[in-house]
Protein backbone atom coordinates (compact mmCIF):
# COMPACT_ATOMS: atom_id res chain seq x y z
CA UNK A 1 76.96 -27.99 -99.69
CA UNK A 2 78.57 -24.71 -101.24
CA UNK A 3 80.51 -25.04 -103.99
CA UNK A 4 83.55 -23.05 -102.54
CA UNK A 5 83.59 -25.39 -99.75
CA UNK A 6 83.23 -28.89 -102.06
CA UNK A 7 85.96 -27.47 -104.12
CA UNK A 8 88.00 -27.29 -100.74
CA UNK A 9 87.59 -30.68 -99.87
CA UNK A 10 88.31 -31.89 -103.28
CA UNK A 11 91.77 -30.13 -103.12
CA UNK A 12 92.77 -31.35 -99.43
CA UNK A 13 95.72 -34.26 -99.45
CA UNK A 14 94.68 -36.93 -97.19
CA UNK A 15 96.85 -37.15 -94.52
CA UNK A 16 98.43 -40.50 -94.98
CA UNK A 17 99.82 -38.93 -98.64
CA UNK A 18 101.17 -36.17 -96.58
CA UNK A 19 103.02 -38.61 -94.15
CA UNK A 20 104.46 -40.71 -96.99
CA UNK A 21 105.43 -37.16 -98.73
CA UNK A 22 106.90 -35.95 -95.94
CA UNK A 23 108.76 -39.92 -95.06
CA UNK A 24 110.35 -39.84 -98.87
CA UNK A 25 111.57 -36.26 -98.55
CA UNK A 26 113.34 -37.31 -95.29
CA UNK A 27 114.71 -40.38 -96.73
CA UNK A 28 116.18 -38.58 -99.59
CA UNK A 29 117.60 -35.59 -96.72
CA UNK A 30 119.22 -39.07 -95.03
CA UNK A 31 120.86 -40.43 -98.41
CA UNK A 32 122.14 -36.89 -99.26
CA UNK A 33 123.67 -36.94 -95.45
CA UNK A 34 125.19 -40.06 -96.13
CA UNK A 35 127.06 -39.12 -99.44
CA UNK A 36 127.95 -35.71 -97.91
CA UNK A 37 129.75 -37.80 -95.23
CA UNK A 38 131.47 -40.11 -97.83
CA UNK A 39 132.51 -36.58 -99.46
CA UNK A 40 134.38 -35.43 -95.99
CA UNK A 41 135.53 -38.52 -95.91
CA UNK A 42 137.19 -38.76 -99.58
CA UNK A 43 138.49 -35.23 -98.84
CA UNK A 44 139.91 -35.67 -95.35
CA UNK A 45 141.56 -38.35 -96.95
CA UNK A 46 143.10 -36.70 -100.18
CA UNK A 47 144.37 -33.76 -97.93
CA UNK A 48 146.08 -35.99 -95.81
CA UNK A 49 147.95 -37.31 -99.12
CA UNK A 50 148.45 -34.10 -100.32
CA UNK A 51 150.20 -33.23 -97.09
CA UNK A 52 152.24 -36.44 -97.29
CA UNK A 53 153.00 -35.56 -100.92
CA UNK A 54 154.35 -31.92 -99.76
CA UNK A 55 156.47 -33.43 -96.84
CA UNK A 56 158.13 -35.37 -99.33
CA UNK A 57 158.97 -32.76 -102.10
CA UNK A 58 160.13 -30.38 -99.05
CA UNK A 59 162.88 -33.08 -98.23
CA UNK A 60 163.39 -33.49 -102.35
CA UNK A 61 163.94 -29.79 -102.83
CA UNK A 62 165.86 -29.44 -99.08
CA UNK A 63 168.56 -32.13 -100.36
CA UNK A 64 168.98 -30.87 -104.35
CA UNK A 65 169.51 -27.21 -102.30
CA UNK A 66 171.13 -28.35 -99.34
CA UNK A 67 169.18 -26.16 -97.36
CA UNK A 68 168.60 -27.20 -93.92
CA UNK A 69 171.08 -29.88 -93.63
């Protein structure tokens, strides 16, 4: 055999490696999917509080100014 053609061969990834390369980069894609939901989540969350937090310091400020009563 030619040596330029051996050394080919020796390089090649079987193709079971490449399957179980490709299978862990897509199970790390899925857990990075799942904490990027748990992120929306956590923020969907802490802007609803934040707009509960304003509502209440508009009706603070409204009765110490008596503005809109």
């Amino acid at each position: 055999m030619d040596w330029p053609i051996q050394r080919l061969e020796a390089t090649q990834m079987p193709v079971k490696s490449i399957d179980e390369a490709f299978g862990q980069v897509y199970d790390e894609l899925d857990e990075l999917q799942d904490k990027s939901d748990a992120m929306r989540g956590d923020i969907a969350r802490l802007e609803g509080k934040v707009d509960n937090i304003e509502g209440k310091i508009d009706m603070i400020l409204q009765h110490i100014t008596g503005l809109g009563n």
